[in-house]
C-alpha atoms as a PDB file:
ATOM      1  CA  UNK A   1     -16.587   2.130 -16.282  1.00  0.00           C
ATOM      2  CA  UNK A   2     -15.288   1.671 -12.690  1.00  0.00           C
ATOM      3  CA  UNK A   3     -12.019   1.631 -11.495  1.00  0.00           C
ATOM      4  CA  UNK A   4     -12.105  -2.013  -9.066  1.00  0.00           C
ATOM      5  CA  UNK A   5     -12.470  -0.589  -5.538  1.00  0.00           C
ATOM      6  CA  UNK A   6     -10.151  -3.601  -4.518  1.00  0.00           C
ATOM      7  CA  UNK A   7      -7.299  -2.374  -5.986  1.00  0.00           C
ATOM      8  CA  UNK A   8      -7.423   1.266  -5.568  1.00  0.00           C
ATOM      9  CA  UNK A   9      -7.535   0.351  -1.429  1.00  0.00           C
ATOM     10  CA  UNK A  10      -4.952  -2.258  -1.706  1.00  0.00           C
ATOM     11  CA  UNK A  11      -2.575  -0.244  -3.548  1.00  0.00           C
ATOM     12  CA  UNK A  12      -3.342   2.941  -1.065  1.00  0.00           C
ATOM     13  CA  UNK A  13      -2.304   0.538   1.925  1.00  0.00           C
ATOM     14  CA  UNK A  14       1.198  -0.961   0.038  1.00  0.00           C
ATOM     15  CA  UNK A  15       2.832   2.933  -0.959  1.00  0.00           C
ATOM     16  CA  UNK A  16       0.948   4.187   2.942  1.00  0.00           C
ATOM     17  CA  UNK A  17       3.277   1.659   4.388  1.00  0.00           C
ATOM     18  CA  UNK A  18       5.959   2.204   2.098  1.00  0.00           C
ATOM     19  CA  UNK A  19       5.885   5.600   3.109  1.00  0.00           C
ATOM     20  CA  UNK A  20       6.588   5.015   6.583  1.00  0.00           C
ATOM     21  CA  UNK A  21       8.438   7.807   8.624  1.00  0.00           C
ATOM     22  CA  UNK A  22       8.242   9.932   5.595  1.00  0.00           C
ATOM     23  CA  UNK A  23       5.883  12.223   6.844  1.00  0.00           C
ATOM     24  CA  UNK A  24       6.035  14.642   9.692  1.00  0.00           C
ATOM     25  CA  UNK A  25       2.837  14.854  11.498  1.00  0.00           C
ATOM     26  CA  UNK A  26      -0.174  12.080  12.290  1.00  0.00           C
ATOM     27  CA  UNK A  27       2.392   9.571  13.731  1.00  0.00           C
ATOM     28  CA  UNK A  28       5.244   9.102  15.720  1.00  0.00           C
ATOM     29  CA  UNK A  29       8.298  10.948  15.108  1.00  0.00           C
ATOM     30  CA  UNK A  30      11.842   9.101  14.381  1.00  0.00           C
ATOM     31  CA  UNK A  31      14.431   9.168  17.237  1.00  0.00           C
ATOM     32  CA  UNK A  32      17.692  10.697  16.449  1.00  0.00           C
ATOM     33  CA  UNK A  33      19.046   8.993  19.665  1.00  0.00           C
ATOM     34  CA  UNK A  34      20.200   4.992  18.860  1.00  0.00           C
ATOM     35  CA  UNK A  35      18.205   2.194  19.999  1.00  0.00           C
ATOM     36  CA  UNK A  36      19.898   0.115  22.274  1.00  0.00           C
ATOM     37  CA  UNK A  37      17.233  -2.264  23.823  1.00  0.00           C
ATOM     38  CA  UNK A  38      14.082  -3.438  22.048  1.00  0.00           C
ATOM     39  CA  UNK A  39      10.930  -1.765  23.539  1.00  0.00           C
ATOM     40  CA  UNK A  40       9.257  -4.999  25.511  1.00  0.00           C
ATOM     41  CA  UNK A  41       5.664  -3.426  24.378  1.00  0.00           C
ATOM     42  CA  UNK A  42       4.805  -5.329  20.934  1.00  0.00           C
ATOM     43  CA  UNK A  43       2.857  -2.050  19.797  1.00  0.00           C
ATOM     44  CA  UNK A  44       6.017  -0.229  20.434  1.00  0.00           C
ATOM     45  CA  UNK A  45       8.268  -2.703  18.655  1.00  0.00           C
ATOM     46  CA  UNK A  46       5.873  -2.799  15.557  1.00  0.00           C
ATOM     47  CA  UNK A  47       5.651   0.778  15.368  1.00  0.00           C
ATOM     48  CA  UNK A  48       9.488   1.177  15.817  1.00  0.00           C
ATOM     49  CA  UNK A  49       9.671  -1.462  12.672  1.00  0.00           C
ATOM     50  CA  UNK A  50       7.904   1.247  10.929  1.00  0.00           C
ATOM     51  CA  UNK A  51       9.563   3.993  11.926  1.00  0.00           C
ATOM     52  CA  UNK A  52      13.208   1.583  10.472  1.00  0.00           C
ATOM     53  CA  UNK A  53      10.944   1.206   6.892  1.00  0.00           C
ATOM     54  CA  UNK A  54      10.914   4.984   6.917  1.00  0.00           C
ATOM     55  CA  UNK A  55      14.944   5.363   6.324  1.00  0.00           C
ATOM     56  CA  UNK A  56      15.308   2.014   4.283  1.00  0.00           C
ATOM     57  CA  UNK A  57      15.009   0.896   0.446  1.00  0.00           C
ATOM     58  CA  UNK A  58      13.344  -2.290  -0.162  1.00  0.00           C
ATOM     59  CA  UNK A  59      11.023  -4.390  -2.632  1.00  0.00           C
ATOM     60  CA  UNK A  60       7.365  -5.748  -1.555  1.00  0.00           C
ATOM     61  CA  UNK A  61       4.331  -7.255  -2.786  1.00  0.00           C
ATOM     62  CA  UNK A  62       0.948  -7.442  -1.908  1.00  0.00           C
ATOM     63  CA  UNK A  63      -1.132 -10.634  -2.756  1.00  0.00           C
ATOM     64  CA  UNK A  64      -5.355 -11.157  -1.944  1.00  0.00           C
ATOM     65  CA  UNK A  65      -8.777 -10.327  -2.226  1.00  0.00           C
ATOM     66  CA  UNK A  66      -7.940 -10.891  -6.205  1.00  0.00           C
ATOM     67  CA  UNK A  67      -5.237  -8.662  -5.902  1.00  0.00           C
ATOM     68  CA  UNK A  68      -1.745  -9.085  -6.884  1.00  0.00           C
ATOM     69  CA  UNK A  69       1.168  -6.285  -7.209  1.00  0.00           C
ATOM     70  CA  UNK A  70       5.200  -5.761  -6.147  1.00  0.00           C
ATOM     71  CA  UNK A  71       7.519  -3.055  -6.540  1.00  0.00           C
ATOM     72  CA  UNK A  72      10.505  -1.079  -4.934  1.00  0.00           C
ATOM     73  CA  UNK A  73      11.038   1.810  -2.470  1.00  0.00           C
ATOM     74  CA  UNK A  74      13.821   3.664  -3.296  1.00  0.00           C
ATOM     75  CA  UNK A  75      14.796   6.115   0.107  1.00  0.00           C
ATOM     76  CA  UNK A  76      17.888   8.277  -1.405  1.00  0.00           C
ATOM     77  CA  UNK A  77      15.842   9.223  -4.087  1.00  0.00           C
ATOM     78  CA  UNK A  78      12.508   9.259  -2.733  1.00  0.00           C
ATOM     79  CA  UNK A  79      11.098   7.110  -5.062  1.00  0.00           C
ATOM     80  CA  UNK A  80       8.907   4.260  -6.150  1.00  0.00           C
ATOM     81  CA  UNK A  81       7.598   1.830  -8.484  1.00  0.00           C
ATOM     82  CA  UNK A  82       4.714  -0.075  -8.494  1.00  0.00           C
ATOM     83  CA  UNK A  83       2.298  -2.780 -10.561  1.00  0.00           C
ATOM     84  CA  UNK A  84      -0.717  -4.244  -9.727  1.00  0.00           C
ATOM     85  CA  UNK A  85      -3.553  -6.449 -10.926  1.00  0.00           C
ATOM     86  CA  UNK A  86      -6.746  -6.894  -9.626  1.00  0.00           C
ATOM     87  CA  UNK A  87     -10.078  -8.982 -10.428  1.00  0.00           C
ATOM     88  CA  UNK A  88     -13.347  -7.937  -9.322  1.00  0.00           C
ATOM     89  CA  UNK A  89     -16.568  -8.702 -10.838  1.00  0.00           C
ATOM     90  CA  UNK A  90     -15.383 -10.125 -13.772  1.00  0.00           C
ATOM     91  CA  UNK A  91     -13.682  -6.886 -14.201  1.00  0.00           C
ATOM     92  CA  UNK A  92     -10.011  -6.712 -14.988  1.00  0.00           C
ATOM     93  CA  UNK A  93      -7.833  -4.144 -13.739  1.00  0.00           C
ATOM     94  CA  UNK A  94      -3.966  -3.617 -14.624  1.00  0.00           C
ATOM     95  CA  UNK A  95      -1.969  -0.045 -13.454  1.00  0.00           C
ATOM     96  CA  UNK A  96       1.981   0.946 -13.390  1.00  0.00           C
ATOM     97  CA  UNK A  97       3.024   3.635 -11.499  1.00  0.00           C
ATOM     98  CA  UNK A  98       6.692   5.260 -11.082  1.00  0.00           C
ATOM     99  CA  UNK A  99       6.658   8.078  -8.465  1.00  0.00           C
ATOM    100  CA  UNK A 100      10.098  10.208  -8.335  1.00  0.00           C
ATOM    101  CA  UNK A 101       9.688  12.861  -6.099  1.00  0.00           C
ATOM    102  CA  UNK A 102       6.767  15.232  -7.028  1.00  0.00           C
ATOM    103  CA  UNK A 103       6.423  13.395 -10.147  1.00  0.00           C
ATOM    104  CA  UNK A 104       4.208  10.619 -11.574  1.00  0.00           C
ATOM    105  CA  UNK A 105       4.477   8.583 -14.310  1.00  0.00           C
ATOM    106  CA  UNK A 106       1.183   6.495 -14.773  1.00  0.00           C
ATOM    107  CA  UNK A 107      -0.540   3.956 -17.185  1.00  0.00           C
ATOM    108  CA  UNK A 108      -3.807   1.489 -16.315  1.00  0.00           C
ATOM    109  CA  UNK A 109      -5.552  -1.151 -18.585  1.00  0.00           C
ATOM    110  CA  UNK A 110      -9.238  -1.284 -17.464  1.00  0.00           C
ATOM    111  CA  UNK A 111      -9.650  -4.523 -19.339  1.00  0.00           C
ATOM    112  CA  UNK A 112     -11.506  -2.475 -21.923  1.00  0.00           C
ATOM    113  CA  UNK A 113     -13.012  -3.781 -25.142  1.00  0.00           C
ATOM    114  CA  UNK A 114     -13.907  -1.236 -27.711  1.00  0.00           C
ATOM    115  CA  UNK A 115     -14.866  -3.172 -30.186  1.00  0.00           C
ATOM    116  CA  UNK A 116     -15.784  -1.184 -33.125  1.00  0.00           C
ATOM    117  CA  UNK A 117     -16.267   2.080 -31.092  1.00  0.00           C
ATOM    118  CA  UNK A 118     -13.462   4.819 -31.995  1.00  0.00           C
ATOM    119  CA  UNK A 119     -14.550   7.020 -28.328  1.00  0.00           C
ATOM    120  CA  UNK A 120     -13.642   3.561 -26.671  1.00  0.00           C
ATOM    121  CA  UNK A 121     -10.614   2.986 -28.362  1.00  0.00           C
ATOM    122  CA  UNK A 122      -9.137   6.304 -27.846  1.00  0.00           C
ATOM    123  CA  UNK A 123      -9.564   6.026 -24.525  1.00  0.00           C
ATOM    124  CA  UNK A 124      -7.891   2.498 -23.893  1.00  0.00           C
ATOM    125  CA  UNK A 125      -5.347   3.783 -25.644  1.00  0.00           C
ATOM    126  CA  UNK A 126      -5.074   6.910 -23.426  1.00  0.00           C
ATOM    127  CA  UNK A 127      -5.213   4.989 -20.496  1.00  0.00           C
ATOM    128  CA  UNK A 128      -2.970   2.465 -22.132  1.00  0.00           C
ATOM    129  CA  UNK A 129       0.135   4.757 -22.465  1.00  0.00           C
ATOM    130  CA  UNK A 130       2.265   6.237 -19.705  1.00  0.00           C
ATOM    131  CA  UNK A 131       1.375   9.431 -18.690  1.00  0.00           C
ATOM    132  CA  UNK A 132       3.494  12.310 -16.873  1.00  0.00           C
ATOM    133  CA  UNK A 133       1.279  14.004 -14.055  1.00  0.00           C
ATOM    134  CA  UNK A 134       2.548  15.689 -10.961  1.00  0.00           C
ATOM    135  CA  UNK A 135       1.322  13.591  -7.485  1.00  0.00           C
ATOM    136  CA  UNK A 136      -1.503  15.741  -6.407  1.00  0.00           C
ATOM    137  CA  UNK A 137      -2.807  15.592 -10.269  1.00  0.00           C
ATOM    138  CA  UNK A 138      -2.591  12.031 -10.091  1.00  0.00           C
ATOM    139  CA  UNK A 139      -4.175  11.864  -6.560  1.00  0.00           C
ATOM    140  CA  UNK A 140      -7.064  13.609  -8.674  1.00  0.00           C
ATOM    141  CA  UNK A 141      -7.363  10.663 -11.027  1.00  0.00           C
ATOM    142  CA  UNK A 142      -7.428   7.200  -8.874  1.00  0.00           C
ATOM    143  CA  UNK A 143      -8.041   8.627  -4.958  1.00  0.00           C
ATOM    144  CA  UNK A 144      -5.243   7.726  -2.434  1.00  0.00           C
ATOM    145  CA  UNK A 145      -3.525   5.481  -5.088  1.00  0.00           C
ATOM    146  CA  UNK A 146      -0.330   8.256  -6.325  1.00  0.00           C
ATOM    147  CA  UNK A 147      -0.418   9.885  -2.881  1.00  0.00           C
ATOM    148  CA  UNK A 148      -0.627   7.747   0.094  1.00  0.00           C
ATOM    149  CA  UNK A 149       3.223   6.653  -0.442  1.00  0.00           C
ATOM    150  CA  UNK A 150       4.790   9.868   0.670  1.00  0.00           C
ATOM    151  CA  UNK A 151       2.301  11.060   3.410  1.00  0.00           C
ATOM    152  CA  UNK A 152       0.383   8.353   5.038  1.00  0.00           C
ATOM    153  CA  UNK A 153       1.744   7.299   7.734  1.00  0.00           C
ATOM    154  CA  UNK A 154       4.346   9.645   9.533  1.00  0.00           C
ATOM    155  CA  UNK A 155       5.954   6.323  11.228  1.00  0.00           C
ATOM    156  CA  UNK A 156       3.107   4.639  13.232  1.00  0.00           C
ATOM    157  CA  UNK A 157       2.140   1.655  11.946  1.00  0.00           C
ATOM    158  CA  UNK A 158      -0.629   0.619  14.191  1.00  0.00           C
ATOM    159  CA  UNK A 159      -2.446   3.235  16.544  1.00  0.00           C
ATOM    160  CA  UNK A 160      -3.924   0.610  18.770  1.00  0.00           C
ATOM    161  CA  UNK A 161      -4.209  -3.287  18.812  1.00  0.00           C
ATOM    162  CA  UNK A 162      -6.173  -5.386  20.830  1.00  0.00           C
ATOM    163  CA  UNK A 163      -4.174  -8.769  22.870  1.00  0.00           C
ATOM    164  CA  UNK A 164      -1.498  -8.498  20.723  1.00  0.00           C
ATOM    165  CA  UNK A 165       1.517 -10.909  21.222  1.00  0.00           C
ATOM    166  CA  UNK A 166       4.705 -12.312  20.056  1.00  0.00           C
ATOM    167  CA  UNK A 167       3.470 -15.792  19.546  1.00  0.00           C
ATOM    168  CA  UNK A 168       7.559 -16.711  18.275  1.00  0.00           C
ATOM    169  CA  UNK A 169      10.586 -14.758  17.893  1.00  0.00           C
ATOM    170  CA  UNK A 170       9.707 -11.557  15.978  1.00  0.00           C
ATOM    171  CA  UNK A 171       5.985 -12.761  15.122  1.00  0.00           C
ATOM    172  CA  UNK A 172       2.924 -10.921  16.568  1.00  0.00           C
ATOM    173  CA  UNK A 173      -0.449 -11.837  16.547  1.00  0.00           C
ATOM    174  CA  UNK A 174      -3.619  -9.840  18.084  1.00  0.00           C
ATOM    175  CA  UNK A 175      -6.864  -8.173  16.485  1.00  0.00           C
ATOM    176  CA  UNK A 176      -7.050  -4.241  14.830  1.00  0.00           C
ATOM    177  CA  UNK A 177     -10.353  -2.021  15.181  1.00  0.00           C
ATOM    178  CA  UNK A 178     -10.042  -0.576  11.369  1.00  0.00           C
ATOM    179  CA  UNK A 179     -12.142   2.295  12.726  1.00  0.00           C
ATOM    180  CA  UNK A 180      -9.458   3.748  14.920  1.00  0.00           C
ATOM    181  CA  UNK A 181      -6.498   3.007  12.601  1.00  0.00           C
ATOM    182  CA  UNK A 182      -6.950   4.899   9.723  1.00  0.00           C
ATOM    183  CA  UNK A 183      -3.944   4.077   7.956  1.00  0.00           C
ATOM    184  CA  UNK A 184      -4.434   0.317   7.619  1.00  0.00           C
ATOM    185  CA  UNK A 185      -7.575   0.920   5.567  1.00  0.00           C
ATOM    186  CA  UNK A 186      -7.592  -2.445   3.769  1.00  0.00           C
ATOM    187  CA  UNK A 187     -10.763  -1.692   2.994  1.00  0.00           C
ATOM    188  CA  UNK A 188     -13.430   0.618   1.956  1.00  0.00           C
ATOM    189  CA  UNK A 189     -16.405   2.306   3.322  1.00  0.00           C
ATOM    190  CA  UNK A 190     -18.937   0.583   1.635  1.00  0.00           C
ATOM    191  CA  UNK A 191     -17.285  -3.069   3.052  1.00  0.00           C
ATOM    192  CA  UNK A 192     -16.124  -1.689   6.139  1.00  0.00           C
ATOM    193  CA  UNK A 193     -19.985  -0.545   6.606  1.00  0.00           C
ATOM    194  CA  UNK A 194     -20.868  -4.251   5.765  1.00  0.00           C
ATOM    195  CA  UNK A 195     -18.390  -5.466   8.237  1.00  0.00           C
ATOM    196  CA  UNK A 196     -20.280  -4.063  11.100  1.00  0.00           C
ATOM    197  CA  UNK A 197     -19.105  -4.682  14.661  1.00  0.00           C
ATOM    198  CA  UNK A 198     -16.596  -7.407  12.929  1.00  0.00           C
ATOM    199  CA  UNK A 199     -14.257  -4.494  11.481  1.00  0.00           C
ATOM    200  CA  UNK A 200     -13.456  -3.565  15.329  1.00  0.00           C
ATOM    201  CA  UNK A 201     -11.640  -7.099  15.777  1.00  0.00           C
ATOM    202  CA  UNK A 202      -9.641  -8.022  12.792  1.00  0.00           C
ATOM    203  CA  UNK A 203      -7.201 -10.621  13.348  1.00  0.00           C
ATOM    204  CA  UNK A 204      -3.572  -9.464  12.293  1.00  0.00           C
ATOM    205  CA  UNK A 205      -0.078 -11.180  12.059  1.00  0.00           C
ATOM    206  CA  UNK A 206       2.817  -9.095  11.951  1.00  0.00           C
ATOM    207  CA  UNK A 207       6.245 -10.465  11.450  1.00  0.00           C
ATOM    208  CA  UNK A 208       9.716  -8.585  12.089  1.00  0.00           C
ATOM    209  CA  UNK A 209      12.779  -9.535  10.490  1.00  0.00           C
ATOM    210  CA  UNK A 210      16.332 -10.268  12.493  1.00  0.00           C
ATOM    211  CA  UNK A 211      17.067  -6.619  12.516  1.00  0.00           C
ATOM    212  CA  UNK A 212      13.322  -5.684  13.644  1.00  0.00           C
ATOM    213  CA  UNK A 213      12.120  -3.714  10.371  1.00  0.00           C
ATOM    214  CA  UNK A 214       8.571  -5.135   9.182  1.00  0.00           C
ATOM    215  CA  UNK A 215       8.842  -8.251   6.881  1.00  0.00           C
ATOM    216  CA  UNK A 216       5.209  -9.253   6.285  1.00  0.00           C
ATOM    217  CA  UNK A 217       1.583  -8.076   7.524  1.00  0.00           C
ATOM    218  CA  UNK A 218      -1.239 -10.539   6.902  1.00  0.00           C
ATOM    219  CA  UNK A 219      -4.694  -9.618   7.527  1.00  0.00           C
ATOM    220  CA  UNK A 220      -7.831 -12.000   7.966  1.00  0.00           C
ATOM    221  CA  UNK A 221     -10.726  -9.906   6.757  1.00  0.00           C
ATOM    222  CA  UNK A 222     -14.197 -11.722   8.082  1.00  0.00           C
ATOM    223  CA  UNK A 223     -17.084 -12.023   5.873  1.00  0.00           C
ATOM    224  CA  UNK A 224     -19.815 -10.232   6.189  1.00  0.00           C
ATOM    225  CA  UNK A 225     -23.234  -9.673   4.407  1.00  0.00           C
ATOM    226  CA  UNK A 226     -21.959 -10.097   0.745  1.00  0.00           C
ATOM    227  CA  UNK A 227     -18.614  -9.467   1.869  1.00  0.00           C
ATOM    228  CA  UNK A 228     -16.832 -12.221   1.148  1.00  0.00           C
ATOM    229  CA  UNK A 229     -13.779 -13.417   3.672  1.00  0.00           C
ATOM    230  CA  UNK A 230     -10.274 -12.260   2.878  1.00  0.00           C
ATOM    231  CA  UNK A 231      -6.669 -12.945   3.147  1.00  0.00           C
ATOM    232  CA  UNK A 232      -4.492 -10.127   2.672  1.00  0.00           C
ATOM    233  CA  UNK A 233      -0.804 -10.708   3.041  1.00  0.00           C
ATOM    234  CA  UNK A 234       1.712  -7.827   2.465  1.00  0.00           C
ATOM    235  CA  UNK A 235       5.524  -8.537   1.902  1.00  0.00           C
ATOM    236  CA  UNK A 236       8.898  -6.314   2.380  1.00  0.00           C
ATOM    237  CA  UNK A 237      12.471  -7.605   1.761  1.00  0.00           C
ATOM    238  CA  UNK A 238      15.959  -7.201   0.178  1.00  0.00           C
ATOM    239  CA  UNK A 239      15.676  -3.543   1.989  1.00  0.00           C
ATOM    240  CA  UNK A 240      18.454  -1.328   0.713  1.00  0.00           C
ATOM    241  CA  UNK A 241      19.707  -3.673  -2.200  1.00  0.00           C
ATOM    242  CA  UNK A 242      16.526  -2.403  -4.839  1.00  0.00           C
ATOM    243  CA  UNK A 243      17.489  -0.284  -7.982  1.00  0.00           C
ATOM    244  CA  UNK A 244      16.417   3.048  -8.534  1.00  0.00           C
ATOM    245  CA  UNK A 245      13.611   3.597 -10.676  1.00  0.00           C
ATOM    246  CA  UNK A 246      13.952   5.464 -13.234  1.00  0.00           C
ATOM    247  CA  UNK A 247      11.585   7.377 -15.887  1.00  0.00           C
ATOM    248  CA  UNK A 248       9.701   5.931 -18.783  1.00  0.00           C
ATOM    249  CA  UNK A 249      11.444   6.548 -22.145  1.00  0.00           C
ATOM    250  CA  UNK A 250      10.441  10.275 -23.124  1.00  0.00           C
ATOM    251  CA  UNK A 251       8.638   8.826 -26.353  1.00  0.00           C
ATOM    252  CA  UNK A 252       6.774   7.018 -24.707  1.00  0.00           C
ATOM    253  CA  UNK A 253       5.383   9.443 -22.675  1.00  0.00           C
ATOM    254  CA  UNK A 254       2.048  11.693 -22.562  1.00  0.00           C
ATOM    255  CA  UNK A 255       2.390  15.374 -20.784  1.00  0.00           C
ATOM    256  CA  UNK A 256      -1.083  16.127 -19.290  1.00  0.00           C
END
């Protein structure tokens, strides 16, 4: 049984960047002074975008590579929700995941069949139900997936770009070396070891929205090897007008 590494990486990269500014060391720190002019530098501008995500609520999805997922950021309560779904190698791969401070409420589906085996059942049906960990247990379970949302990124988006432009109002286009930006890991080792030389000049489009917070990221992953080429396109919008989230009902809930 293996957890799709598509999914774990694409869900790390969606809470990292919904944790923007949340963290207080590895990135740039928010001003306390206002902004009144717009940094001309487009690393500047897309980094102050992030550093604006930091303070906000918002929903967003995330949609390629056979992954699909949305959920909500929730700033006054530092919270979160997410769902995703993922394909990879025939393998099906479902998880929910409500984060509310220092506590995690998880389920997954595996796309398990158990047939007539009672060891396999009980464990889709462990897996199956929500279960109430705390963040670093969780981290345990499924890597970066629980954690990356509070601590990731400290406010810099991007720690260096490559020709990067505004091609239209608010749109910027240039190339990413995934080797020196460690928080945009949209992929993992093994693929960005197959990507070779190509992983140091990743094409990126970054769009802001009127009030210059992010509004989309799209990355065009090249293929490689057996890598095949991908299209990942992240998505953040109606930023402060989300709903809480809120716990599971408390029957429906495992204590681990």
């Amino acid at each position: 049984m293996r957890i799709p590494r598509l999914a774990v990486v694409a869900t790390a990269v969606v809470l990292a960047l919904a944790g923007c500014g949340q963290a207080t060391g590895g990135g740039a720190t928010p001003s306390t002074a206002p902004t009144t002019t717009a940094p001309a530098d487009p690393l500047e501008r897309i980094n102050e975008a992030g550093l604006k995500l930091g303070g906000s609520s918002f929903a967003f999805t995330i949609d390629g590579g056979g992954v699909k997922g949305e959920g909500v950021r929730h700033a006054p309560s530092q919270s979160m929700q997410l769902t995703i779904s993922a394909s990879e190698e025939g393998q099906e791969f479902s998880v929910e995941l409500i984060q509310i401070g220092n506590d995690v409420w998880m389920k997954m589906d595996l796309g398990l069949d158990p047939g007539d085996d009672p060891d396999m059942k009980e464990l889709a049906d462990a897996l199956g139900g929500w279960t109430h960990v705390t963040k670093e247990a969780a981290a345990a379970d499924v890597g970066a997936l629980a954690s990356a949302g509070a601590d990731a990124m400290g406010g810099a988006v991007l720690q260096e770009a490559t020709d990067l432009k505004e091609t239209s109002p608010g749109v910027f286009t240039g190339t990413i070396d995934l080797t020196k930006n460690p928080d945009i890991d949209v992929t993992d080792e093994e693929t960005l070891k197959a990507l070779g030389d190509k992983a140091k000049n990743v094409p990126i489009t970054i769009t802001l929205d009127s009030e210059g917070r992010l509004s989309s990221f799209v990355f065009d992953i090249p293929a490689a090897a057996d890598v095949k080429a991908q299209k990942v396109t992240m998505k953040f919008f109606d930023f402060d007008n989300v709903k809480q989230p809120t716990p599971p009902p408390a029957d429906q809930v495992k204590e681990r």
